[in-house]
Protein backbone atom coordinates (compact mmCIF):
# COMPACT_ATOMS: atom_id res chain seq x y z
CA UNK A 1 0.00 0.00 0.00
CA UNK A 2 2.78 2.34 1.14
CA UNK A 3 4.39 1.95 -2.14
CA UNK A 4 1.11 2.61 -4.37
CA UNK A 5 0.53 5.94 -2.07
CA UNK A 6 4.37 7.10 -3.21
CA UNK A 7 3.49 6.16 -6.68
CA UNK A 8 0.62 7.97 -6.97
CA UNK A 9 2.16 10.94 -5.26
CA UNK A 10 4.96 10.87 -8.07
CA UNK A 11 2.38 10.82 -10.55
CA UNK A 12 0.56 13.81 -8.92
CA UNK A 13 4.02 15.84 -8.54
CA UNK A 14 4.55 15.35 -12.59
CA UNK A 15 1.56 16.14 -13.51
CA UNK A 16 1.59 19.65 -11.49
CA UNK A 17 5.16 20.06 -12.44
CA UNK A 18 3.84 19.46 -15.96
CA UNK A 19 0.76 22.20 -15.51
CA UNK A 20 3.47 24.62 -14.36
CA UNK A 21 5.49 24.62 -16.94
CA UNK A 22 2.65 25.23 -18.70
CA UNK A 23 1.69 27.77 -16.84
CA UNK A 24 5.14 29.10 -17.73
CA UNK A 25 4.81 29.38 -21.34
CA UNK A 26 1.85 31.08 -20.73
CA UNK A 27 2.82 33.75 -18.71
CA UNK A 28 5.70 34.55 -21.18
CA UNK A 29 3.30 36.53 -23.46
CA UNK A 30 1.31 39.80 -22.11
CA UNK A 31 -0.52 39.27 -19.28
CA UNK A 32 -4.53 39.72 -20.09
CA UNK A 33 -5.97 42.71 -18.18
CA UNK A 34 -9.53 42.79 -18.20
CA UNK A 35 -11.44 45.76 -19.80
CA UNK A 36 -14.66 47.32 -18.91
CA UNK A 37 -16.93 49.07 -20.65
CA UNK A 38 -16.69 53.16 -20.06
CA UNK A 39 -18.49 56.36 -21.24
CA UNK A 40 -17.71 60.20 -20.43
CA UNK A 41 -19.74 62.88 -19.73
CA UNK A 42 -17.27 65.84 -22.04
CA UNK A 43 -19.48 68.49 -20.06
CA UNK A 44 -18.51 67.44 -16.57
CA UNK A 45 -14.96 65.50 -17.51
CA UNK A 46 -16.18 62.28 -15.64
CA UNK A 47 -16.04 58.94 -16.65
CA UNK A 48 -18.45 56.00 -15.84
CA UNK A 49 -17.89 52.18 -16.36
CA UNK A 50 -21.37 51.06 -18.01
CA UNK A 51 -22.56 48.13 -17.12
CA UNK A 52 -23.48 46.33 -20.38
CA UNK A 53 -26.99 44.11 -19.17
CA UNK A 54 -28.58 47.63 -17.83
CA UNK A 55 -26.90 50.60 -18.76
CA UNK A 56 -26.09 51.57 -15.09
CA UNK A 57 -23.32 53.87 -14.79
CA UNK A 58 -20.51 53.93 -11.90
CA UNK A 59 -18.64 56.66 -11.55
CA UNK A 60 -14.73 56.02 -12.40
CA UNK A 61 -12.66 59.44 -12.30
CA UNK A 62 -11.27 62.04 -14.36
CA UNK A 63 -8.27 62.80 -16.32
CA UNK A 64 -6.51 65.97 -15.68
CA UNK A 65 -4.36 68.54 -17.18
CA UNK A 66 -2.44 71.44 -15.87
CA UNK A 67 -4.42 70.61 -12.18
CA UNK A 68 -8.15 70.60 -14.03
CA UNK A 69 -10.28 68.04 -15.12
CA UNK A 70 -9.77 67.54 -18.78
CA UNK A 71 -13.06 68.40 -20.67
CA UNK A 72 -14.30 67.61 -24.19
CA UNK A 73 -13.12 64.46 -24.84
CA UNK A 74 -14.27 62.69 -28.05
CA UNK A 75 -12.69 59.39 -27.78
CA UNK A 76 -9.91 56.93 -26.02
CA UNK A 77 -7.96 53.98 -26.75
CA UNK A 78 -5.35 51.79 -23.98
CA UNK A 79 -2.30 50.39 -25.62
CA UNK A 80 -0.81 47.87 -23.50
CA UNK A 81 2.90 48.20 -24.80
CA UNK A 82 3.69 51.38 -23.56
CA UNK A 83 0.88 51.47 -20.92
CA UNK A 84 -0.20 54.79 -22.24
CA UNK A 85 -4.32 55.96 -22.79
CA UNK A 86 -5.00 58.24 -26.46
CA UNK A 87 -7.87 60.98 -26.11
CA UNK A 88 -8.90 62.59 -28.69
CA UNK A 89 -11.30 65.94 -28.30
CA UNK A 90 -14.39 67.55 -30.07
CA UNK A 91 -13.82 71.02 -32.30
CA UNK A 92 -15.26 73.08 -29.88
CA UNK A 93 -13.17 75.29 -27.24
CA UNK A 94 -11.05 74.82 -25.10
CA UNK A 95 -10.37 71.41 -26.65
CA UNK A 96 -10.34 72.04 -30.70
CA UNK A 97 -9.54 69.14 -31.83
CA UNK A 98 -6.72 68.43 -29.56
CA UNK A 99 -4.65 65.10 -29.09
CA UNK A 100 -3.31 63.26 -25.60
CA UNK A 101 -1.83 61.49 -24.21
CA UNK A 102 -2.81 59.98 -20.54
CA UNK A 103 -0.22 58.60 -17.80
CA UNK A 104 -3.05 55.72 -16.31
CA UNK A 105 -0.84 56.05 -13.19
CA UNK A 106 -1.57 59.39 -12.08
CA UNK A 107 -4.10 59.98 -15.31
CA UNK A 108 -2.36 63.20 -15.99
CA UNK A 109 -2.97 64.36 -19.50
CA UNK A 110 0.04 65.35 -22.26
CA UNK A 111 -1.19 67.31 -25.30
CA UNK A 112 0.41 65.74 -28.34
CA UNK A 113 -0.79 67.91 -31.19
CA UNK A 114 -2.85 70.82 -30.55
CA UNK A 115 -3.89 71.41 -34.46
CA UNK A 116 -3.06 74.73 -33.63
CA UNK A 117 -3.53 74.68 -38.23
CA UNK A 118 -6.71 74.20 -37.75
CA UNK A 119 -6.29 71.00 -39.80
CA UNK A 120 -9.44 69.25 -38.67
CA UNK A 121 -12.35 70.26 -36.77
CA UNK A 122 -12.38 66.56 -34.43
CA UNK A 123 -11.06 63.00 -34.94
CA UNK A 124 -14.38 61.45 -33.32
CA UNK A 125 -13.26 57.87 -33.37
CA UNK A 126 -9.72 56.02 -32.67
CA UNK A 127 -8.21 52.93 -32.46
CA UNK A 128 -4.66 51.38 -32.65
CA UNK A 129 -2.90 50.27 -36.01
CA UNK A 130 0.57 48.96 -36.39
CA UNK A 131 1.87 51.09 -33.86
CA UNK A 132 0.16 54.79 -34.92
CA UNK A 133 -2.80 55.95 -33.77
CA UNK A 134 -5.89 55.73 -36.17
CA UNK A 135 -9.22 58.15 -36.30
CA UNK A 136 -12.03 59.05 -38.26
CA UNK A 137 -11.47 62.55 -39.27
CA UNK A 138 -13.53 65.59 -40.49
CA UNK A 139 -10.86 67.81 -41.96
CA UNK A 140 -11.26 71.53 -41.57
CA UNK A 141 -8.82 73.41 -43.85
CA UNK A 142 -6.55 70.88 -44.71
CA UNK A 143 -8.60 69.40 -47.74
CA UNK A 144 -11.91 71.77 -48.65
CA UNK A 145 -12.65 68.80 -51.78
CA UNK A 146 -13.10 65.86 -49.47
CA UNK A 147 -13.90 66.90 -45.56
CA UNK A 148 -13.92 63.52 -44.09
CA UNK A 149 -11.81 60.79 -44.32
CA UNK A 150 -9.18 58.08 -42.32
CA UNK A 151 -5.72 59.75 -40.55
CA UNK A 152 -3.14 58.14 -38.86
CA UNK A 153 -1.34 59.30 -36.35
CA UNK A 154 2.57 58.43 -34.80
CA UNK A 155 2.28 58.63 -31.42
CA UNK A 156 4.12 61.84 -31.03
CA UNK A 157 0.75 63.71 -32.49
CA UNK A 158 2.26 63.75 -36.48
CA UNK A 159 0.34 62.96 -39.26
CA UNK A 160 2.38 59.95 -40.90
CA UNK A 161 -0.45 58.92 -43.38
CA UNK A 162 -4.56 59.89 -44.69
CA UNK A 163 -7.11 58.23 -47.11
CA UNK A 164 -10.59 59.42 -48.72
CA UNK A 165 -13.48 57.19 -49.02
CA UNK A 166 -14.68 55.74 -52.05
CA UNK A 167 -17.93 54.05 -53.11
CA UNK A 168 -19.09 52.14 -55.64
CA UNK A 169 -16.60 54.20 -58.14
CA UNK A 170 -17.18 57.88 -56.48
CA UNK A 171 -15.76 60.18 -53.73
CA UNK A 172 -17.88 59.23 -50.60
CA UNK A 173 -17.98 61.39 -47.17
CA UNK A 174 -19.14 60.57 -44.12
CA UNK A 175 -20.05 62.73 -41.20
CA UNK A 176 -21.99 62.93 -37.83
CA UNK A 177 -21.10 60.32 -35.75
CA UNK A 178 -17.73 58.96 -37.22
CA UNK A 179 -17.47 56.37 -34.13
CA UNK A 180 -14.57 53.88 -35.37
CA UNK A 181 -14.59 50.30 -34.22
CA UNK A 182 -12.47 47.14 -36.18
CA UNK A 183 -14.94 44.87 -38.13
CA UNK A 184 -14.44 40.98 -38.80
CA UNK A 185 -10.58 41.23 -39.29
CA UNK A 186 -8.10 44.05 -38.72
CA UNK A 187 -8.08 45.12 -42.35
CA UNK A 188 -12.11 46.10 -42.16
CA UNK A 189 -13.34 48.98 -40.01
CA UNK A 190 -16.88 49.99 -38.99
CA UNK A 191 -17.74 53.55 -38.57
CA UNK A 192 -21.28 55.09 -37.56
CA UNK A 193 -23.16 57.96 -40.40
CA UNK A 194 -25.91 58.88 -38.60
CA UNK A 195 -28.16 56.08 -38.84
CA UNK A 196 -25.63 53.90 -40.57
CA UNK A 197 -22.95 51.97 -40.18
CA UNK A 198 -20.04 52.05 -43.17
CA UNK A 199 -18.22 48.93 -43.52
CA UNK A 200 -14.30 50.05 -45.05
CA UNK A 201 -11.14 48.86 -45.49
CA UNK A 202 -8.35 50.75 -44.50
CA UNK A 203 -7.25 51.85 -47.92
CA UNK A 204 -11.24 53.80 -47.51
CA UNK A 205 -12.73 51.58 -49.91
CA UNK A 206 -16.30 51.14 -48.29
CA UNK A 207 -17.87 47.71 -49.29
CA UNK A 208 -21.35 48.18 -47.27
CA UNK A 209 -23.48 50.66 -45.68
CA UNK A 210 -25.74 49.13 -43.42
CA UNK A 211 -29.04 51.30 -42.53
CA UNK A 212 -29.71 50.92 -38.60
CA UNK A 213 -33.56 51.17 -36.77
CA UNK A 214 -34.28 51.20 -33.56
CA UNK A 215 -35.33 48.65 -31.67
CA UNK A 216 -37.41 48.32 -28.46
CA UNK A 217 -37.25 52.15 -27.65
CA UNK A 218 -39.44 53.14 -25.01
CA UNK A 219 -42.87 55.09 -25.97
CA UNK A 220 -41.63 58.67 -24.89
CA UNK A 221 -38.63 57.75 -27.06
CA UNK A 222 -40.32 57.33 -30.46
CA UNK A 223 -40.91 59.95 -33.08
CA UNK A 224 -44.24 59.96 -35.06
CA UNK A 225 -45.18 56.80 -33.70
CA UNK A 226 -41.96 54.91 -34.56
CA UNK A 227 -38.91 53.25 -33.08
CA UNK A 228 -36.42 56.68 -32.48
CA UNK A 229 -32.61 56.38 -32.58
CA UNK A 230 -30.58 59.57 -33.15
CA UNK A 231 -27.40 59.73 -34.73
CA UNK A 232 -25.34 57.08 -33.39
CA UNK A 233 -21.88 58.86 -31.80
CA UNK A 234 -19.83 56.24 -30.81
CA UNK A 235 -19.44 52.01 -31.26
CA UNK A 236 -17.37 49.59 -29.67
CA UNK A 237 -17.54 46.01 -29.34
CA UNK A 238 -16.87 44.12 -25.87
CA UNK A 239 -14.35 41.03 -24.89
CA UNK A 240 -16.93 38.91 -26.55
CA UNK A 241 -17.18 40.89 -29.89
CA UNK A 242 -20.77 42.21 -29.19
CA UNK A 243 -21.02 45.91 -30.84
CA UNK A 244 -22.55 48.16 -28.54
CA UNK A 245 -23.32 51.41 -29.71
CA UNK A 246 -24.25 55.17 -28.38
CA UNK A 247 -25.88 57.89 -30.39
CA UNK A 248 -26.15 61.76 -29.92
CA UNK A 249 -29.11 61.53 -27.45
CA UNK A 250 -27.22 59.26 -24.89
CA UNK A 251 -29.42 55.96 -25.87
CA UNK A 252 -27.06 53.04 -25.47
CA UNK A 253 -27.69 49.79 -26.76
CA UNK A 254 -26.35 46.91 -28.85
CA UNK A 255 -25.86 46.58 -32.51
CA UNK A 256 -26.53 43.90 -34.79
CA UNK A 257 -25.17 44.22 -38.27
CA UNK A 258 -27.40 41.07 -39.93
CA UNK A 259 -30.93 42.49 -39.00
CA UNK A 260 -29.71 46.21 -38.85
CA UNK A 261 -30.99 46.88 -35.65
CA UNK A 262 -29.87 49.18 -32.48
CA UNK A 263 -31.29 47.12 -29.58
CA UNK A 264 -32.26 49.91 -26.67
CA UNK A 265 -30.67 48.85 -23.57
CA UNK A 266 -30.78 52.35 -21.35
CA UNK A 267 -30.78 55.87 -22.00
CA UNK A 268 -28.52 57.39 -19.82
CA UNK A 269 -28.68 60.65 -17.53
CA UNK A 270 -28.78 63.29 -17.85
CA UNK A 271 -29.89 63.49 -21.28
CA UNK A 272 -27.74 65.90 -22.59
CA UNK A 273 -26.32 64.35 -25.51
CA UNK A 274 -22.93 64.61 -23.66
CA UNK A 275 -22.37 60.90 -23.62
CA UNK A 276 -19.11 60.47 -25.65
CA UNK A 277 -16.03 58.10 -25.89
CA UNK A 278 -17.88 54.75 -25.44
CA UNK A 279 -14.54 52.39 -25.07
CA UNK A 280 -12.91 49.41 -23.50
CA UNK A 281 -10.53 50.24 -20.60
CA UNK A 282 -8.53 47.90 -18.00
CA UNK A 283 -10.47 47.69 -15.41
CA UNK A 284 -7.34 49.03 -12.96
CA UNK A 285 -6.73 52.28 -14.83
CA UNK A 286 -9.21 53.81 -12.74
C-alpha cells in the first residue's frame, strides 16, 4: 500500500510540475488585463464604467491637465505596450480638436498635437494600427474637396499617413457620428453615419453601408409613432465581440449588423447628448 501511495504521489508531482510549466509558457506573453466598458460625460470630464446588461453607470474618475479636469473628450484607446491611454477631443473650445496622451498612473494628460492649423475640426473615433494611432477625421482646412476621411497618427501627435473614401466608383464622405470600431478582421473597419454603419477597409474603400432602426425604444422615445434612434456617436464592441453602440441623445444599446438593428438597452442621464467616448478600458486604470 505504502508503495502505491508514493506512486501515486509521483504521478501527482509530474503532472503539477507538468501544468506549471505550462503555466510558464503562458505567462511569457502579455498578461490579459480585463477591460470594462466606459463612457464620459465631455461636459462634466467624468467617466463612468457602463454596465453592459442595464446601462447603469458607476462613476470612475477624471483625467486631468495642468491641475483641471480635462473636458471635451471625443474618444480613447489603452495600448498595453507602452501602458499609455490616447484621447482625442471635439472642435469646440477649449479642446479644438486636440490630441493626448494619458499617464493611467496618475491619469495626468500630455497634449500631443494641438492642431493649432486648424487642420481638422475633431477626430471622433480612434483605435490602434501597427503602432500609430488611427481616427475618423472631419478635416477643416486641410482638404476643402473631401472633408472627411481616415488619418493616422505616430504617437508623437504627427500625421504619418490619410485616405478618402470611395464608393461604388465615387468620392464618398461621411459625417456625424464617425465612431470607429475594427470589423471581422483588422483590415475592415466599422464607422457610424448617422443612422448607418459604413463597412471600409483601411485603404477607404467602403464595401457596405448598413441602414440601422431602432429597436425596443421606449414610448416617450419614439418619433411619429416609430422606433427613435438619433445619430449614433460612438461604437465599440466588448471582450466577446458584441457591438454596442451610443448615439447623440445618450441611448445606449447593442448593434446587430445582420438584422440592422440598435437594440435599446438604457438611455442614460442626464440626457444631454454629452455621452461620448464609449470604449474598452482595463479595469485598474481607474
Amino acid at each position: 500500500m505504502k508503495t502505491l501511495l508514493l506512486k501515486l504521489l509521483g504521478i501527482t508531482l509530474i503532472f503539477t510540475a507538468f501544468l506549471a510549466c505550462s503555466n510558464d509558457d503562458d505567462n511569457d506573453s502579455t498578461p490579459v488585463i480585463n477591460d470594462i466598458m466606459v463612457v464620459y460625460n465631455r461636459t462634466t470630464g467624468v467617466f463612468s464604467a457602463i454596465n453592459k446588461v442595464d446601462g447603469a453607470l458607476t462613476t470612475l474618475g477624471s483625467i486631468t491637465m495642468n491641475g483641471e479636469i480635462l473636458t471635451g473628450l471625443r474618444d480613447v484607446v489603452y495600448r498595453s505596450s507602452n501602458a499609455t491611454i490616447y484621447a482625442t477631443s471635439n472642435a469646440n473650445s477649449p479642446a479644438e480638436g486636440k490630441i493626448y496622451s494619458i499617464n493611467p498612473s496618475t491619469l495626468v494628460a500630455t497634449v500631443l498635437n494641438d492642431n493649432a492649423n486648424d487642420d481638422w475640426y475633431a477626430v471622433p473615433g480612434i483605435e490602434l494600427s501597427n503602432g500609430k494611432l488611427l481616427g475618423t477625421v472631419y478635416w477643416d482646412e486641410y482638404n476643402y474637396e473631401e472633408y472627411s476621411g481616415l488619418v493616422w497618427f505616430n504617437l508623437d501627435g504627427t500625421v504619418f499617413d490619410r485616405k478618402y473614401f470611395t464608393y461604388q466608383g465615387d468620392d464618398y464622405n461621411i459625417c456625424c457620428g464617425m465612431g470607429l470600431e475594427y470589423g471581422a478582421n483588422s483590415n475592415e473597419i466599422l464607422m457610424s453615419y448617422e443612422r448607418e454603419i459604413v463597412v471600409s477597409d483601411l485603404n477607404g474603400l467602403v464595401s457596405e453601408v448598413i441602414e440601422i432602426t431602432g429597436s425596443g425604444f421606449p414610448a416617450d422615445d419614439r418619433l411619429g409613432g416609430g422606433n427613435y434612434l438619433a445619430y449614433i456617436r460612438c461604437i465599440e464592441k466588448d471582450a466577446n465581440g458584441i457591438l454596442y453602440g451610443l448615439d447623440q441623445n445618450g441611448a445606449f444599446g447593442t448593434i446587430n449588423l445582420e438584422t440592422g438593428t440598435f437594440n435599446y438597452i438604457t438611455k442614460l442621464s442626464p440626457e444631454s447628448g454629452d455621452w461620448l467616448a464609449l470604449s474598452k478600458l482595463p479595469a485598474n486604470v481607474f
